[in-house]
C-alpha atoms as a PDB file:
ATOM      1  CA  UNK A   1       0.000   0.000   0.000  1.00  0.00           C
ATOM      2  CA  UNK A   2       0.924   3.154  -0.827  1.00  0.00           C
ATOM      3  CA  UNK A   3       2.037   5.786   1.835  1.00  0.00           C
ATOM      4  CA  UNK A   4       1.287   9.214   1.409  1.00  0.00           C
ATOM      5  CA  UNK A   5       3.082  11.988   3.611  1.00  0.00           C
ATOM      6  CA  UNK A   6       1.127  14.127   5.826  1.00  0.00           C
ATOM      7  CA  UNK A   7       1.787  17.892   6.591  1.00  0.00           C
ATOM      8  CA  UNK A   8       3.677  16.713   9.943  1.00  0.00           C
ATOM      9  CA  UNK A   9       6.337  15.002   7.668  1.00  0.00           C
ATOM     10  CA  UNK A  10       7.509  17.848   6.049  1.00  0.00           C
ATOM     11  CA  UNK A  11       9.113  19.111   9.295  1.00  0.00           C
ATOM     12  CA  UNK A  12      12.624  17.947   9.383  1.00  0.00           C
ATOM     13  CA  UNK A  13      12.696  14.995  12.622  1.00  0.00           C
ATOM     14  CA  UNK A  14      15.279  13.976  14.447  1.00  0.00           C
ATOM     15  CA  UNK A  15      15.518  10.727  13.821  1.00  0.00           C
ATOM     16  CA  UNK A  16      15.832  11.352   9.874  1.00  0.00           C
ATOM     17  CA  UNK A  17      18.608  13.371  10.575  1.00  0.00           C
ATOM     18  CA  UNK A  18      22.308  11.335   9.851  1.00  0.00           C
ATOM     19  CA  UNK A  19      24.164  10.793  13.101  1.00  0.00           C
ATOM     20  CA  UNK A  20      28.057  11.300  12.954  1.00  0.00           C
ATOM     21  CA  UNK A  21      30.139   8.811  14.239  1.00  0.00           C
ATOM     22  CA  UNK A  22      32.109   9.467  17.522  1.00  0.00           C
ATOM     23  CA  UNK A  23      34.845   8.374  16.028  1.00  0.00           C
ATOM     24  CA  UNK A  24      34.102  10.609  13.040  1.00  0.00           C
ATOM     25  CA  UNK A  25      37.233  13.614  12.346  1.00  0.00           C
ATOM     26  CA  UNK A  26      35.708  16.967  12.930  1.00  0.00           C
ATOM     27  CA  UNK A  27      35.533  18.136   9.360  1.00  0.00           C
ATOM     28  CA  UNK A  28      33.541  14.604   8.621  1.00  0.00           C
ATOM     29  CA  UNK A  29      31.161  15.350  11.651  1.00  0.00           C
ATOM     30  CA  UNK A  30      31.108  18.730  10.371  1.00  0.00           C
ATOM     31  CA  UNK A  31      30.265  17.880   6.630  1.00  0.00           C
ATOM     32  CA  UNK A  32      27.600  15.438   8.519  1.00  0.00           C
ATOM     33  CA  UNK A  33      25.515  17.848  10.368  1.00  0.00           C
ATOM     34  CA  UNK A  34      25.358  20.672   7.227  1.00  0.00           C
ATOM     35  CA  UNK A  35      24.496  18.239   4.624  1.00  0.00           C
ATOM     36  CA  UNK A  36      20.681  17.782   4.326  1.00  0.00           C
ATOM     37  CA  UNK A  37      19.412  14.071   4.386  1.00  0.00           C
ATOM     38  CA  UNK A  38      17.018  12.849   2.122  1.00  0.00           C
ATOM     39  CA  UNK A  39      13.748  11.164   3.429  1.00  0.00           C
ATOM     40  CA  UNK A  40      12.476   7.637   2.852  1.00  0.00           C
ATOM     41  CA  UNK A  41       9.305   8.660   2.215  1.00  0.00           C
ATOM     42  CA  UNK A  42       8.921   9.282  -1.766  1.00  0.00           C
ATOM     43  CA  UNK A  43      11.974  11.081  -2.197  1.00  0.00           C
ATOM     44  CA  UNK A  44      11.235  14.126   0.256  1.00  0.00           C
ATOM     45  CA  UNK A  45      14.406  16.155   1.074  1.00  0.00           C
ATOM     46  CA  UNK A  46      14.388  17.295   5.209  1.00  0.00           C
ATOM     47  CA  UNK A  47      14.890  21.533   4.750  1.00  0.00           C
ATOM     48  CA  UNK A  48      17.751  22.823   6.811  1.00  0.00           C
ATOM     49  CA  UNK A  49      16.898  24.516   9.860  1.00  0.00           C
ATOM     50  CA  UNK A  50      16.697  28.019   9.516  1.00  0.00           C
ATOM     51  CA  UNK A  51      19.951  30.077  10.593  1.00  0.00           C
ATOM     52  CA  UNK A  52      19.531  32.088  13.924  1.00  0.00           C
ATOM     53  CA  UNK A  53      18.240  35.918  13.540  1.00  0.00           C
ATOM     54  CA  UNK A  54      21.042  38.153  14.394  1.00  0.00           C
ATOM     55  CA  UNK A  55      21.151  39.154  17.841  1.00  0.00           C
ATOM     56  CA  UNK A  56      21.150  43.122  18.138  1.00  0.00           C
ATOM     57  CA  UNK A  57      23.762  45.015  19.982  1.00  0.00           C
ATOM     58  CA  UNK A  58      22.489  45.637  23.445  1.00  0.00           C
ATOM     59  CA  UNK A  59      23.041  49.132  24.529  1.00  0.00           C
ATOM     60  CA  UNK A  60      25.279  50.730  26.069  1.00  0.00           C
ATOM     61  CA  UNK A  61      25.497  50.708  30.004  1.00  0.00           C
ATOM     62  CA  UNK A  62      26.472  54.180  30.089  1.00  0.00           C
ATOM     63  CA  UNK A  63      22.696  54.879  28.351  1.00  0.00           C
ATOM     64  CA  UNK A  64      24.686  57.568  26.443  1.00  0.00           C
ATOM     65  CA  UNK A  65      23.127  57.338  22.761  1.00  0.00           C
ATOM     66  CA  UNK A  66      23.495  59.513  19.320  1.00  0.00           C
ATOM     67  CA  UNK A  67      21.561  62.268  19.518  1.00  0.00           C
ATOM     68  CA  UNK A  68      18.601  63.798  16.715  1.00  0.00           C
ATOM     69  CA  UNK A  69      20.672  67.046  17.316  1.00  0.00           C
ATOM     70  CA  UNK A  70      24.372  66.733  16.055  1.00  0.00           C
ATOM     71  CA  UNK A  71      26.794  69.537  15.542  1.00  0.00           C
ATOM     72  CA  UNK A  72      26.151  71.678  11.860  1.00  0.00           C
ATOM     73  CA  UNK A  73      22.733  70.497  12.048  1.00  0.00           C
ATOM     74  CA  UNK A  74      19.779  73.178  12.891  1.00  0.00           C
ATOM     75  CA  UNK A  75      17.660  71.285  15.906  1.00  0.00           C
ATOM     76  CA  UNK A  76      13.906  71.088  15.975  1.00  0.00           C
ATOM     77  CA  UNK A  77      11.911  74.176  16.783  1.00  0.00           C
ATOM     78  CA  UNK A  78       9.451  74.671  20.373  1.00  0.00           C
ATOM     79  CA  UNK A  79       7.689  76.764  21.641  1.00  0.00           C
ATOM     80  CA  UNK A  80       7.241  76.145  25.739  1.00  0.00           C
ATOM     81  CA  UNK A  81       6.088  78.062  28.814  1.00  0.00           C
ATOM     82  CA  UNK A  82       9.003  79.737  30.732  1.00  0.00           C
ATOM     83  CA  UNK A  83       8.718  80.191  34.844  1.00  0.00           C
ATOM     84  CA  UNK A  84       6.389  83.224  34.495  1.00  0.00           C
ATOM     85  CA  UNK A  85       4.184  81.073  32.372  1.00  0.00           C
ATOM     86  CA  UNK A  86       4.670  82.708  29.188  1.00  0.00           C
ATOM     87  CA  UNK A  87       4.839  81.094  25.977  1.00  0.00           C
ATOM     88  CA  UNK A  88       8.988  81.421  24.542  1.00  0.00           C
ATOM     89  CA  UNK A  89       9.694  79.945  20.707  1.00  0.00           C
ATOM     90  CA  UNK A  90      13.115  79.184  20.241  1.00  0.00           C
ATOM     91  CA  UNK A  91      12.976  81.034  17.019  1.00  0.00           C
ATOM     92  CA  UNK A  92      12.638  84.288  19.520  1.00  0.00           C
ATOM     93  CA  UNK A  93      16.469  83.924  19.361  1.00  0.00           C
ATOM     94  CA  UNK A  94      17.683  84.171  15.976  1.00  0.00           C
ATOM     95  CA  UNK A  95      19.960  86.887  15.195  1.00  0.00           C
ATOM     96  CA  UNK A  96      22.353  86.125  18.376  1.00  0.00           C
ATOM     97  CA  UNK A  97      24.015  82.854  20.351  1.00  0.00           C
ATOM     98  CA  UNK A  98      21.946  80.599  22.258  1.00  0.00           C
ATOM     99  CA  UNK A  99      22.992  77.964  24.831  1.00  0.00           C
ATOM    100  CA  UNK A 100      20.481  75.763  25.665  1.00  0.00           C
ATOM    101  CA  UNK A 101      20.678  73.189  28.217  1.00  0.00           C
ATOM    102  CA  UNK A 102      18.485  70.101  29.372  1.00  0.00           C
ATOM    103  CA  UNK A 103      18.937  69.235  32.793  1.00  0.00           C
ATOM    104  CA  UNK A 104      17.350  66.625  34.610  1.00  0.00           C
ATOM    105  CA  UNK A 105      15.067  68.075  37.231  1.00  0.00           C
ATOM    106  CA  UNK A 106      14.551  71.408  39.778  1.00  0.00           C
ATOM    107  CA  UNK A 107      16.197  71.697  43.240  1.00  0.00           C
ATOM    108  CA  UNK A 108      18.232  68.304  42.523  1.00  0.00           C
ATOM    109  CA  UNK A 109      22.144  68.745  44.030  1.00  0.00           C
ATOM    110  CA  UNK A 110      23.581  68.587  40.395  1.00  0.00           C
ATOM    111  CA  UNK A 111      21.340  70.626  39.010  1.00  0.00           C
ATOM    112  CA  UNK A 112      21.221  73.480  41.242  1.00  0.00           C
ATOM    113  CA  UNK A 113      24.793  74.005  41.233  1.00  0.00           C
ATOM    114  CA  UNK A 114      24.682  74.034  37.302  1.00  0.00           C
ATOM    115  CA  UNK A 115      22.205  76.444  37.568  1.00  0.00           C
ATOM    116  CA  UNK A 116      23.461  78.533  39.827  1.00  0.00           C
ATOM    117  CA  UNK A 117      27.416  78.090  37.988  1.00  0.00           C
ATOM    118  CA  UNK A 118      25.048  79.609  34.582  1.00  0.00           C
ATOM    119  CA  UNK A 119      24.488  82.197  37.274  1.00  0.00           C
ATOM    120  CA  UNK A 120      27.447  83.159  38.523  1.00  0.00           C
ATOM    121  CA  UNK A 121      29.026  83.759  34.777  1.00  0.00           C
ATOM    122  CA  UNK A 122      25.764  85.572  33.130  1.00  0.00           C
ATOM    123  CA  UNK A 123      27.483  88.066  32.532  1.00  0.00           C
ATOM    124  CA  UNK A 124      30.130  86.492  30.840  1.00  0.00           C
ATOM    125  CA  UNK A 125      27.227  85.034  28.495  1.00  0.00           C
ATOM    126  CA  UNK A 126      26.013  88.315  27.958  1.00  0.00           C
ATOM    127  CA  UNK A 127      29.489  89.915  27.199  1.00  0.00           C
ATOM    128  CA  UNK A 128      29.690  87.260  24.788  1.00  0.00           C
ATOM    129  CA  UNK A 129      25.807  88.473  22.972  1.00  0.00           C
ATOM    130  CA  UNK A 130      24.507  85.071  23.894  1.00  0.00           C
ATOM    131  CA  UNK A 131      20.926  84.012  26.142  1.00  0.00           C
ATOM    132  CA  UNK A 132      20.696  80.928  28.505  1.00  0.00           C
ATOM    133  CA  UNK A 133      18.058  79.097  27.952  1.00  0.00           C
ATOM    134  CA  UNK A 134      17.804  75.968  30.557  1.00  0.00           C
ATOM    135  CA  UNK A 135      15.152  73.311  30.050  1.00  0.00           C
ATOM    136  CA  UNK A 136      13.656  69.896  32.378  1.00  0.00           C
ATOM    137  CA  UNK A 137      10.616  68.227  32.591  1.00  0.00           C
ATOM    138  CA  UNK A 138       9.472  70.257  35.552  1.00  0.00           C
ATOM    139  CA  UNK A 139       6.298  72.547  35.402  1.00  0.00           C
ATOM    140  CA  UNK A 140       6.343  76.018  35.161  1.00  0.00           C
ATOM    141  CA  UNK A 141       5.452  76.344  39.269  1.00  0.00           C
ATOM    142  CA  UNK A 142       8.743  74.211  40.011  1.00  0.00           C
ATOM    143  CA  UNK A 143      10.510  76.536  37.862  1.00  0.00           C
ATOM    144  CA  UNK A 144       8.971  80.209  39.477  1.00  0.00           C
ATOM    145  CA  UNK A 145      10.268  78.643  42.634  1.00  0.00           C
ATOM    146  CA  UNK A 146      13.513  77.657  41.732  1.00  0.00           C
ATOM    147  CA  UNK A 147      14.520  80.662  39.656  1.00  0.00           C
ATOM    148  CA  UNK A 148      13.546  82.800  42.420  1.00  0.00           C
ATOM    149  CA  UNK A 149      14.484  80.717  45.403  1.00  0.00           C
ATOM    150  CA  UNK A 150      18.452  80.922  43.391  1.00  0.00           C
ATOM    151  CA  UNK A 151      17.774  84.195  42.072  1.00  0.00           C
ATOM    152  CA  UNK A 152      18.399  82.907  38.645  1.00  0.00           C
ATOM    153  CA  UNK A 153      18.355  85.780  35.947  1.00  0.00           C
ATOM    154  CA  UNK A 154      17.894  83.474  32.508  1.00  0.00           C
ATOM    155  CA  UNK A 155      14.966  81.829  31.237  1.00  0.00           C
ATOM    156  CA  UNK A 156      13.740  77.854  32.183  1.00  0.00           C
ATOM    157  CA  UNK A 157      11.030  76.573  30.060  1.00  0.00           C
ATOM    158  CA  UNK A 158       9.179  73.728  30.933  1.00  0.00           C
ATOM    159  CA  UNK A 159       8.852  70.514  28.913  1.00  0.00           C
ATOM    160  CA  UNK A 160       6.924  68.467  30.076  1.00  0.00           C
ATOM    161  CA  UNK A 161       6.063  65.555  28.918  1.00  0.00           C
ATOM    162  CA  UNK A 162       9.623  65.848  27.667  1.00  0.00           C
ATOM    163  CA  UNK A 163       8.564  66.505  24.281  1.00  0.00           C
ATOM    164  CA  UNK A 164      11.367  68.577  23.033  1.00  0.00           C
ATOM    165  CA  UNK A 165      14.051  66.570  24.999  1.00  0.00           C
ATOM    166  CA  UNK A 166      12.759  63.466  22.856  1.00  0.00           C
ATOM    167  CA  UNK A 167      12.615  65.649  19.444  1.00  0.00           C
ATOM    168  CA  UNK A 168      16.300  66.935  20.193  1.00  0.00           C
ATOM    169  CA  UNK A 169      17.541  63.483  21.213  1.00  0.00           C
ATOM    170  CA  UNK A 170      18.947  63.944  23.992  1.00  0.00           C
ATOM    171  CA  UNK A 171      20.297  61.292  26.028  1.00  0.00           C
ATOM    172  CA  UNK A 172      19.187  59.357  29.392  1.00  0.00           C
ATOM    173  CA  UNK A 173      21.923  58.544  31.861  1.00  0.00           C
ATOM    174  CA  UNK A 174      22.726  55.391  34.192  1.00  0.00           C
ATOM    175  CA  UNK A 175      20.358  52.933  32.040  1.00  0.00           C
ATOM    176  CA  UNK A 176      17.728  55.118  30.830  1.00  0.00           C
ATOM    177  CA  UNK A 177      16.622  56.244  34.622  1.00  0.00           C
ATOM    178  CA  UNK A 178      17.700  59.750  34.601  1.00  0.00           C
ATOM    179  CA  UNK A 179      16.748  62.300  32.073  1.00  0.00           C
ATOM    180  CA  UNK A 180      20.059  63.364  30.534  1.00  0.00           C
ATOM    181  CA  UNK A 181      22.547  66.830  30.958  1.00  0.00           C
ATOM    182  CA  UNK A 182      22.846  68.008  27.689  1.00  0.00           C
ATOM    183  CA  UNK A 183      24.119  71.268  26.585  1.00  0.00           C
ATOM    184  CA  UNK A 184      24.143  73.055  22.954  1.00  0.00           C
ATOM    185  CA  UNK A 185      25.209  75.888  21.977  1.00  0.00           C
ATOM    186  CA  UNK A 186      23.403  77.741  18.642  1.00  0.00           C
ATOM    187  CA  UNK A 187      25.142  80.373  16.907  1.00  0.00           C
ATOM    188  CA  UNK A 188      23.460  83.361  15.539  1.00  0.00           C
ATOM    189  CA  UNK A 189      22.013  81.268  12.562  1.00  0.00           C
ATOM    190  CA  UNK A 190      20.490  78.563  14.775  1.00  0.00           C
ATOM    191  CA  UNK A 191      23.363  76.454  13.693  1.00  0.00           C
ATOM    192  CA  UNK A 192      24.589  73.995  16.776  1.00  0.00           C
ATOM    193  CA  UNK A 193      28.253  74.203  16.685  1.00  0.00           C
ATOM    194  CA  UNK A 194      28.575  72.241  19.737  1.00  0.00           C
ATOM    195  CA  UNK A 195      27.164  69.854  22.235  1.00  0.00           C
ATOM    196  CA  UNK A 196      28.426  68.862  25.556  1.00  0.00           C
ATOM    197  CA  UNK A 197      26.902  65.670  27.638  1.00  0.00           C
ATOM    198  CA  UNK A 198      28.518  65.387  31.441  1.00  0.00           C
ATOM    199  CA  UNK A 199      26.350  64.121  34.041  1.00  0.00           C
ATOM    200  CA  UNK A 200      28.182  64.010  36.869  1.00  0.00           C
ATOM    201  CA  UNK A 201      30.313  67.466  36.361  1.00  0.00           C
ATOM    202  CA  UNK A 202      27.515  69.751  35.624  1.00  0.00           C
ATOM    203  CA  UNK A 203      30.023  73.124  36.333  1.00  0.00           C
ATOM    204  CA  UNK A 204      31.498  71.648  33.368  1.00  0.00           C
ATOM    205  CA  UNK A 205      29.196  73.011  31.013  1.00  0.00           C
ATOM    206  CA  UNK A 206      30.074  76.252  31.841  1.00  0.00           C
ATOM    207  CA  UNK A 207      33.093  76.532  31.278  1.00  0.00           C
ATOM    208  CA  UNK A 208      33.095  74.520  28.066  1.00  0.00           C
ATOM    209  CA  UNK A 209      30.453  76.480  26.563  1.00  0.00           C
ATOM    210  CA  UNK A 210      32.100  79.709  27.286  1.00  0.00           C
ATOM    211  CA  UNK A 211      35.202  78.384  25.071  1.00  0.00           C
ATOM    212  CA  UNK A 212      33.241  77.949  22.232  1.00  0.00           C
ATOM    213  CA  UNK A 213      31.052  81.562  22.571  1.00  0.00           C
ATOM    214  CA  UNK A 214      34.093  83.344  22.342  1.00  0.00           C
ATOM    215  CA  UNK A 215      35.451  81.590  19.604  1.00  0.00           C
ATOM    216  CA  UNK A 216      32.414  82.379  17.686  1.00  0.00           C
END
């Protein structure tokens, strides 16, 4: 009687599959397993399994990742509510330098001191044509308080939502927990002509950003 193969045979089993020798050299073993057996039912040939997907590149532990926003590039336009709750468009700015940093959250130990570092040298950012423009997550009442509680003379928008932060790119920190420090600075064309990412030094930013407005 005749046998005719069901939809289960067409699987590759096991037990179809040659078995190499133990005492088999490792290129016959080898030319064993990749060759694909032929099945004793009518002829059918068992397919080879199917090689593995690719495994993608897990990311880094740092959480530090390319940024939407890279140097010679002109970054996304916004238009948020600063600490007085007035609407502020980045495109307010054109015409004259622009640093604009994203900091990870009001009245936090890091962040205060940056903010209060951008405070100390104002003037030097002034001297040097450009505005400060500092941005988190925070609303605008976290933002009246902490501006006035530091006596901070520059404007802090609030994103919430983080919005912007997301359409700029800019990078979490210790595995995607902590909203990134991020700072850019925009020429008088909009143009970023450089971006600085340090977490755990926030004065940093300062000083680095200084460098490059009065190279400008």
């Amino acid at each position: 009687m005749a046998f005719t193969p069901s939809t289960a045979c067409c699987k590759p089993s096991p037990l179809l599959a040659p078995r190499a020798s133990s005492r088999a050299s490792p290129a016959r073993a080898q030319a064993l397993l990749c060759t694909p057996s032929t099945s004793a039912f009518r002829g059918l040939r068992a397919p080879l399994s199917a090689a593995p997907a690719p495994r993608r590149r897990a990311a880094s532990s740092t959480g530090i990742v390319c940024g939407k926003v890279n140097k010679g590039s002109v970054p996304p336009s916004f238009t948020l509510k600063d600490q007085n709750g007035k609407p502020v468009s980045l495109s307010k700015f054109k015409g004259k330098p622009v640093v604009v940093y994203f900091y990870p959250a009001d009245e936090t130990p890091g962040c205060t001191k940056q903010a209060c570092a951008f405070r100390d040298s104002y003037e030097k950012f002034k001297k040097a044509g450009a505005e400060v423009i500092g941005i988190s997550g925070d609303d605008t009442a976290s933002h009246k308080a902490f501006a006035q509680k530091y006596r901070l003379p520059y404007t802090l928008l609030s994103d919430e939502g983080n919005k912007v932060r997301k359409d700029w790119g800019v990078p979490s920190d210790l595995f995607g927990t902590l909203p990134g420090r991020q700072t850019y600075v925009l020429d008088k064309n909009s143009v970023v002509q450089y971006i600085y990412n340090n977490q755990f030094q926030p004065e940093k930013h300062i000083a680095e950003t200084l460098k490059i407005l009065q190279s400008l």
